[in-house]
Protein backbone atom coordinates (compact mmCIF):
# COMPACT_ATOMS: atom_id res chain seq x y z
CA UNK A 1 0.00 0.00 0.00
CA UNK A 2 1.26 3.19 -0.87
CA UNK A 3 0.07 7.07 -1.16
CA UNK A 4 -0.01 9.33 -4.52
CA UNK A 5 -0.41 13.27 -3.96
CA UNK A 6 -2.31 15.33 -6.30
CA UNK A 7 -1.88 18.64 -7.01
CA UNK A 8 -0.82 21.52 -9.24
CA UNK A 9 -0.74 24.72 -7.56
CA UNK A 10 2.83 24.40 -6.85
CA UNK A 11 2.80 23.41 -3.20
CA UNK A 12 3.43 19.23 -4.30
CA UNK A 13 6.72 19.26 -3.16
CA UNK A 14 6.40 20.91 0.27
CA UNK A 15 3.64 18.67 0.77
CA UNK A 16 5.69 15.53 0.41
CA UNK A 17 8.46 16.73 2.35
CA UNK A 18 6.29 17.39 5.46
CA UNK A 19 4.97 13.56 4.90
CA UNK A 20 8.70 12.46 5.06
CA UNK A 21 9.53 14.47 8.08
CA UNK A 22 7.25 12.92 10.02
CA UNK A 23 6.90 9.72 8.80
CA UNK A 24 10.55 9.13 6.98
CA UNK A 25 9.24 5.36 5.96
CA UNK A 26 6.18 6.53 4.20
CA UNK A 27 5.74 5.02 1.43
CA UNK A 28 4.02 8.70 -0.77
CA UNK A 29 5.00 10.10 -3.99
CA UNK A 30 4.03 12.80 -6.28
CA UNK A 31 1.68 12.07 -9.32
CA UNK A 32 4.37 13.42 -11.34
CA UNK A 33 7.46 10.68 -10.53
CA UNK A 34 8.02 7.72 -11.14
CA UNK A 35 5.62 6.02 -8.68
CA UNK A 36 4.18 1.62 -8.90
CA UNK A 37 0.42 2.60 -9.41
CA UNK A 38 -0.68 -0.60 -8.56
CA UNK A 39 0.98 -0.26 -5.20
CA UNK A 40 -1.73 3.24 -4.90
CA UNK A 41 -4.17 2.61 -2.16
CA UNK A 42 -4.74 6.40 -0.93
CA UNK A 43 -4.95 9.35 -3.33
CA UNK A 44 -4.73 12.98 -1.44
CA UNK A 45 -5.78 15.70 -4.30
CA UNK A 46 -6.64 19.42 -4.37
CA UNK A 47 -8.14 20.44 -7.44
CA UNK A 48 -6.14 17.18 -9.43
CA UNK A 49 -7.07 17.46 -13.42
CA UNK A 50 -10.21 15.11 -14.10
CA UNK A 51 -8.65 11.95 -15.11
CA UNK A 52 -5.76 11.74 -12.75
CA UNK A 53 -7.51 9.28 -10.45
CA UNK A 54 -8.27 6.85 -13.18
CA UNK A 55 -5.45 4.16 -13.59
CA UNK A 56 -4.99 3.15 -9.75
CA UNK A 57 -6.55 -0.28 -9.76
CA UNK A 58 -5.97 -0.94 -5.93
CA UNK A 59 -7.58 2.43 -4.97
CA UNK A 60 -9.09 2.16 -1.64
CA UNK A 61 -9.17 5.96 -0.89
CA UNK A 62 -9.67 9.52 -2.11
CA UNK A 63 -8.42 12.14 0.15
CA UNK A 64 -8.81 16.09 -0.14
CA UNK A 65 -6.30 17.85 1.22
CA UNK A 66 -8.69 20.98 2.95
CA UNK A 67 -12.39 20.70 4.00
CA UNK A 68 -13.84 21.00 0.45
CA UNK A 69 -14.28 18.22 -1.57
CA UNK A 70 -16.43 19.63 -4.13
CA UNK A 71 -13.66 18.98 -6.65
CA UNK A 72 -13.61 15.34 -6.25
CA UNK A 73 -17.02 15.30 -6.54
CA UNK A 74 -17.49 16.93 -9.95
CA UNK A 75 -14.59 14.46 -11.63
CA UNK A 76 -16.75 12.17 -13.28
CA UNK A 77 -13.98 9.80 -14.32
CA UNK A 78 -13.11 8.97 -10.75
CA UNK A 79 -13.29 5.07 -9.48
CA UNK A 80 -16.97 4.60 -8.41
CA UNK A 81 -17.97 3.71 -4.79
CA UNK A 82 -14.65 4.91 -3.46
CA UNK A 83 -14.99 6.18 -0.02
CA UNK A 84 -13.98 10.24 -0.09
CA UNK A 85 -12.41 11.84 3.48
CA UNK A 86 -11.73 15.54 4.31
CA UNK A 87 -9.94 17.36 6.39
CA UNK A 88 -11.22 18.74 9.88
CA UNK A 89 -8.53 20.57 11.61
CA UNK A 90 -8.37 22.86 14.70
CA UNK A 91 -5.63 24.96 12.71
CA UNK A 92 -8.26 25.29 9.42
CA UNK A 93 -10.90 26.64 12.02
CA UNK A 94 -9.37 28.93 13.85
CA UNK A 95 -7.78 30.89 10.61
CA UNK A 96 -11.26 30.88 9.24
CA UNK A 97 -12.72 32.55 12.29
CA UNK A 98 -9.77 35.26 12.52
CA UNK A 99 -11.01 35.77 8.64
CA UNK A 100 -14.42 36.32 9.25
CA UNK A 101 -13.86 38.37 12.62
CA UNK A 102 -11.50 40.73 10.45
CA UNK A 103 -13.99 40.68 7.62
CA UNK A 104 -16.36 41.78 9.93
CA UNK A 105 -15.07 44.23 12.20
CA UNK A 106 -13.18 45.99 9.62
CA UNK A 107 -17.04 46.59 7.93
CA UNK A 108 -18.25 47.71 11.12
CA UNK A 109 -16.02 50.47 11.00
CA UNK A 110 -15.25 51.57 7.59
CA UNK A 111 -11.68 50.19 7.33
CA UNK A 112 -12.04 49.35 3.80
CA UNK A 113 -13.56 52.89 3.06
CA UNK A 114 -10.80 55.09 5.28
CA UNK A 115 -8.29 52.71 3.07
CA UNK A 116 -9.58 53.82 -0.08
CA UNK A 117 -9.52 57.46 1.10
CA UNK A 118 -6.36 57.52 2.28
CA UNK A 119 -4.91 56.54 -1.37
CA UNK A 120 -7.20 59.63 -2.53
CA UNK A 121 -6.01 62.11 0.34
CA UNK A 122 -9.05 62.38 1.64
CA UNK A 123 -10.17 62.90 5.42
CA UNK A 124 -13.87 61.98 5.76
CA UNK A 125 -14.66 60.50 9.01
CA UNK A 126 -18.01 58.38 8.95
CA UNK A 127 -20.71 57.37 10.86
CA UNK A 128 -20.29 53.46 12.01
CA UNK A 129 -21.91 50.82 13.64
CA UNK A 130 -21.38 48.19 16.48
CA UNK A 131 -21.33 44.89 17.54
CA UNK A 132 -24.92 45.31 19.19
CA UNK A 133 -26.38 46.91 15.97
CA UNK A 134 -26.05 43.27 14.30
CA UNK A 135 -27.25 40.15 13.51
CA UNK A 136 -25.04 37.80 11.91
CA UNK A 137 -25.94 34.96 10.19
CA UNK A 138 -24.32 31.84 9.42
CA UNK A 139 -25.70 29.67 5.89
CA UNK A 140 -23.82 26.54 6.65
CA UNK A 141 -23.61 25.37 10.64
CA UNK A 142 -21.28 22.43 10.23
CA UNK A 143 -17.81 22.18 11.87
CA UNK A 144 -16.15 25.71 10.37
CA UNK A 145 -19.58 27.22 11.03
CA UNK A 146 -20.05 25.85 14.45
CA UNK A 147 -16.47 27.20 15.02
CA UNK A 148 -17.08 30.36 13.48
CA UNK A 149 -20.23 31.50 15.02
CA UNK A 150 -18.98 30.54 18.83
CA UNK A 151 -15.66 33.10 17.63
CA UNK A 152 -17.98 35.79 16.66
CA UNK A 153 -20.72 35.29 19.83
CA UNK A 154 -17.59 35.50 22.29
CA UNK A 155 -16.67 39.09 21.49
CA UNK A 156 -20.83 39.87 21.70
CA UNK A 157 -22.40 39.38 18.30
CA UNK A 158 -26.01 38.27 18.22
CA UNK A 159 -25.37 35.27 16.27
CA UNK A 160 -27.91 32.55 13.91
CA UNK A 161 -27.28 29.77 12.29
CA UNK A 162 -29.29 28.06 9.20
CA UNK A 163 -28.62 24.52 7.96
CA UNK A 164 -30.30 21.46 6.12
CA UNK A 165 -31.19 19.35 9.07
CA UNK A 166 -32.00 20.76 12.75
CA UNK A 167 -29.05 21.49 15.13
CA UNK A 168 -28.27 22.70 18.26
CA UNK A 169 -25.60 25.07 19.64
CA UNK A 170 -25.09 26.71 23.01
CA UNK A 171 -26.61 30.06 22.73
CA UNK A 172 -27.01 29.55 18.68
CA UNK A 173 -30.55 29.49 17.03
CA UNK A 174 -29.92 27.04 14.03
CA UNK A 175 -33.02 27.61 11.48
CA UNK A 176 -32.61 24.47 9.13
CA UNK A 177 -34.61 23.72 5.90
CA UNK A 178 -36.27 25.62 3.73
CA UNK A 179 -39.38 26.53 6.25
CA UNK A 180 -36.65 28.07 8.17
CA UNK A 181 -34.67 30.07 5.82
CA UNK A 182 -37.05 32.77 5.32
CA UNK A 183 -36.88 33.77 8.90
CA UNK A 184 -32.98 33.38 9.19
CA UNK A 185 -32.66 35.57 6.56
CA UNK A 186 -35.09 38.50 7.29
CA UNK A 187 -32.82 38.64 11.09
CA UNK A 188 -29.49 38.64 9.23
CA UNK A 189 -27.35 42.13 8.97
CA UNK A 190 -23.68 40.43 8.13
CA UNK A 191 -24.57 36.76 6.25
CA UNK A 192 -21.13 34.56 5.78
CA UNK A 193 -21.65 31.77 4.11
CA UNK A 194 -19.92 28.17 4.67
CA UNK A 195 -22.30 26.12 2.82
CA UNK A 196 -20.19 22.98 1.01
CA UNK A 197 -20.89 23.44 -2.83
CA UNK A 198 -23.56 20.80 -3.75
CA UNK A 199 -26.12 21.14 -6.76
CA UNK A 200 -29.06 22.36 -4.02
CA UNK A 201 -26.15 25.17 -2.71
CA UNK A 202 -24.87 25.92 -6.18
CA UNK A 203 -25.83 29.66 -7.16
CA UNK A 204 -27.58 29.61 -3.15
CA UNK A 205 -26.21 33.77 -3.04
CA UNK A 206 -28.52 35.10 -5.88
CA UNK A 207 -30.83 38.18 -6.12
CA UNK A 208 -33.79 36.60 -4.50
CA UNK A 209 -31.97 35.07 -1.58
CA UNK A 210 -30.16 38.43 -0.75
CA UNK A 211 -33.50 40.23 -1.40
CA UNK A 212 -34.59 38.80 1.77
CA UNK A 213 -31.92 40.05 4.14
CA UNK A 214 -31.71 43.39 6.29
CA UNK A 215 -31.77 46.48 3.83
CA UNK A 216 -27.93 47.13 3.77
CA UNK A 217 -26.66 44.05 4.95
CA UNK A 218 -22.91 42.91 4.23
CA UNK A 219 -21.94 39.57 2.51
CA UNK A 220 -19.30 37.72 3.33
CA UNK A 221 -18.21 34.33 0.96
CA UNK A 222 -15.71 32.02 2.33
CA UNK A 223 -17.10 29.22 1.00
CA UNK A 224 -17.02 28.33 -2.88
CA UNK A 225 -17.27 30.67 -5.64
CA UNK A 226 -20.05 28.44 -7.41
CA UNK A 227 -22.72 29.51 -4.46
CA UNK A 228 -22.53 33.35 -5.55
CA UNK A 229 -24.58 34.20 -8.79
CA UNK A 230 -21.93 36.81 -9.63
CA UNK A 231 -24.02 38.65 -12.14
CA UNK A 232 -26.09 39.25 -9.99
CA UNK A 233 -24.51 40.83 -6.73
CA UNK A 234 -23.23 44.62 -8.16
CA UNK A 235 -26.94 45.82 -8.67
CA UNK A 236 -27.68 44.47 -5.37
CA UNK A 237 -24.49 46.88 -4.37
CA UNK A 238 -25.49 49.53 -6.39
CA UNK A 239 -28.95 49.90 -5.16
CA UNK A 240 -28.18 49.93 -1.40
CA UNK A 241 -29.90 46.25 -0.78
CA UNK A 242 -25.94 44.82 0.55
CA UNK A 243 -23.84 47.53 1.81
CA UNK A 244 -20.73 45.89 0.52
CA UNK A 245 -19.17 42.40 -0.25
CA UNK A 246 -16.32 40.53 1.19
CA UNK A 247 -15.09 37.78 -1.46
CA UNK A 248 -12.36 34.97 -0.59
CA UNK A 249 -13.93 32.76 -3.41
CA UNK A 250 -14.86 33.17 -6.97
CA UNK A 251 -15.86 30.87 -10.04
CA UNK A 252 -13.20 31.38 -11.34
CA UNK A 253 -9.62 31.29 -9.89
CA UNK A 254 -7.13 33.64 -10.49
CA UNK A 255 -9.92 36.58 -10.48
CA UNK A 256 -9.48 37.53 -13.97
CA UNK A 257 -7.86 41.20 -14.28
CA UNK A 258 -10.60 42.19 -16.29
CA UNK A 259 -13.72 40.86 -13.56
CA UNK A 260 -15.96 44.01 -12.53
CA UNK A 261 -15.28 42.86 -9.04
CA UNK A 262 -11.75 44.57 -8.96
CA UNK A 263 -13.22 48.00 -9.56
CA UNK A 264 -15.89 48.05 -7.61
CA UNK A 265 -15.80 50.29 -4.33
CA UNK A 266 -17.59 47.77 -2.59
CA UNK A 267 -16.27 44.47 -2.92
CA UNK A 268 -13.37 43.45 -0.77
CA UNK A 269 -11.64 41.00 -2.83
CA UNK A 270 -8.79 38.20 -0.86
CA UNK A 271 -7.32 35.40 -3.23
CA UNK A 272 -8.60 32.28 -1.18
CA UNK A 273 -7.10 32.63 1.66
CA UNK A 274 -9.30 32.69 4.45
CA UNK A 275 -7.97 29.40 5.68
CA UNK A 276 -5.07 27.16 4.33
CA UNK A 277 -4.02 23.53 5.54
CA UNK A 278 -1.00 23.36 7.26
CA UNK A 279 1.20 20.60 6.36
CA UNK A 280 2.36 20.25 9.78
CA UNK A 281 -0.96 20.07 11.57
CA UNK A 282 -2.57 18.53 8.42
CA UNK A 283 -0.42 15.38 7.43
CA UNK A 284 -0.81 13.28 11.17
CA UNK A 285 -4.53 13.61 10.09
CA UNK A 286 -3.81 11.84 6.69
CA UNK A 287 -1.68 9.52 7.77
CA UNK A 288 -3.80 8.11 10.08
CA UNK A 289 -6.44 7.37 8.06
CA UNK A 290 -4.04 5.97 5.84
CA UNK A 291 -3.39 3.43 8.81
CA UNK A 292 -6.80 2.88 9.32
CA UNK A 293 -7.21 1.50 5.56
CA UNK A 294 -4.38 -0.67 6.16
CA UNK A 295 -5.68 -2.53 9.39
CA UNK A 296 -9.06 -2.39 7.37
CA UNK A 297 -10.57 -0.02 10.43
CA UNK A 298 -13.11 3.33 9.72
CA UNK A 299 -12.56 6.18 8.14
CA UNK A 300 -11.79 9.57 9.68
CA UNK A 301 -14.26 12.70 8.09
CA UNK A 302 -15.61 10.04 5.31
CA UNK A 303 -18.38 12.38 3.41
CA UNK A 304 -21.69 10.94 2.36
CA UNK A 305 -20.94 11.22 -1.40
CA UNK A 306 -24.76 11.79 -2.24
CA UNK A 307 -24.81 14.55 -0.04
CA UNK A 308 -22.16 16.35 -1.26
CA UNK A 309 -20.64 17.23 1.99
């Protein structure tokens, strides 16, 4: 049994070298050595090229290496009835709350705005708001969400959740289904969403969804560029419904130089980094799950593939 890693964003080899470190009998390689492919029993991707799992015919295992697996998802050529893990790491969730509290409290009080001024020359002080003034909501109340709203309710914000199924949170309201998201949404000032890209969540931050929140609310997406119906957000911003935008995630990555985002006043734009694996808190994750296919034992984080998430 052996591990292939699958990736092209130029990170491969510092992702192998952390394996070795800690585990200097490991028997990984990258997908672009040399490597016995019948030996493959665990394949650990990030956005691989559909096709690359095809060709393994010991395959036990598809691995992402974050908490998305959308990705492997939409691959159609990938081995059938595979089981498909994720990552769930302390590390992942706290950088994603220290995102979403910056994203936040910068809006609160017009960093982004007093940046652009200062580039101009200008001195405007303006009017802002505080914690107390809103509600935030929370589209997505799994692990990062969970993590994210107890972050933001321990420095004071009113915080609600909304998910598919019921849950329950200490100090939380968690609307779930659709006879609940109306109501979520009409409470919701600041909406960040952490919904995992399925077809039900595809195109989820759209005109009539946004409609429904507070007049001037703020958007926040560190989820997946596929739930925002892009087209659709700068009359929303133009016409005073959402106050401004915070994007982390787009449909298409690089940001093109030419997108309308860039120029807008009122879109923050980051380049997907709200929260990154880290090799070194990442890989003892991976590897052990790599040991439980051996000994033939569950699966950390296994997703329900018809689900999505």
């Amino acid at each position: 049994m052996a591990i292939v890693l699958i990736r092209q964003d130029g990170k491969l080899d510092l992702w192998k070298k952390a394996f070795l470190d800690q585990f200097p009998d490991l028997p990984v390689y990258s997908f672009n050595e040399p490597h016995p492919r019948e030996s493959i029993s665990m394949a650990i991707v990030w956005k691989h090229p559909e096709g690359t799992l095809e060709g393994y015919p010991n395959l036990k295992c598809i691995t992402s290496f974050g908490a998305g697996v959308d990705f492997i998802l939409k691959d159609k050529s990938r081995p059938a009835d595979i089981p498909i893990t994720r990552v769930v790491d302390d590390a992942l969730a706290d950088d994603m709350a220290e995102y979403v509290l910056t994203a936040v409290l910068g809006h609160l009080k017009n960093m982004d705005q007093y940046a652009r001024d200062q580039f101009a020359a200008q001195w405007q002080p303006k009017p802002y708001s505080r914690i107390a003034d809103h509600t935030v909501g929370i589209m997505g109340f799994g692990t990062l969400g969970s993590h994210v709203g107890r972050a933001l309710s321990q420095v004071g914000f009113q915080v609600i959740g909304w998910s598919r199924h019921a849950k329950s949170h200490p100090g939380i309201v968690v609307h779930h289904g659709k006879s609940g998201k109306k109501e979520f949404l009409s409470r919701t000032s600041i909406l960040i969403c952490l919904l995992p890209l399925t077809e039900e969540t595809k195109g989820i931050l759209n005109k009539s969804t946004l409609n429904q929140l507070r007049p001037g609310a703020y958007l926040i997406n560190v989820a997946r560029g596929g739930h925002l119906a892009e087209d659709e957000l700068i009359p929303l911003l133009n016409s005073g419904q959402l106050s401004g935008a915070c994007l982390d995630v787009f449909q298409q990555e690089p940001l093109p130089s030419d997108h309308p985002f860039w120029a807008h006043p009122r879109i923050k734009i980051t380049p997907h980094v709200a929260s990154v694996s880290d090799p070194q808190s990442v890989v003892p994750q991976l590897v052990e799950n790599y040991k439980r296919l051996e000994n033939g034992e569950a699966l950390l984080n296994q997703i329900d593939s018809d689900l999505g998430y």
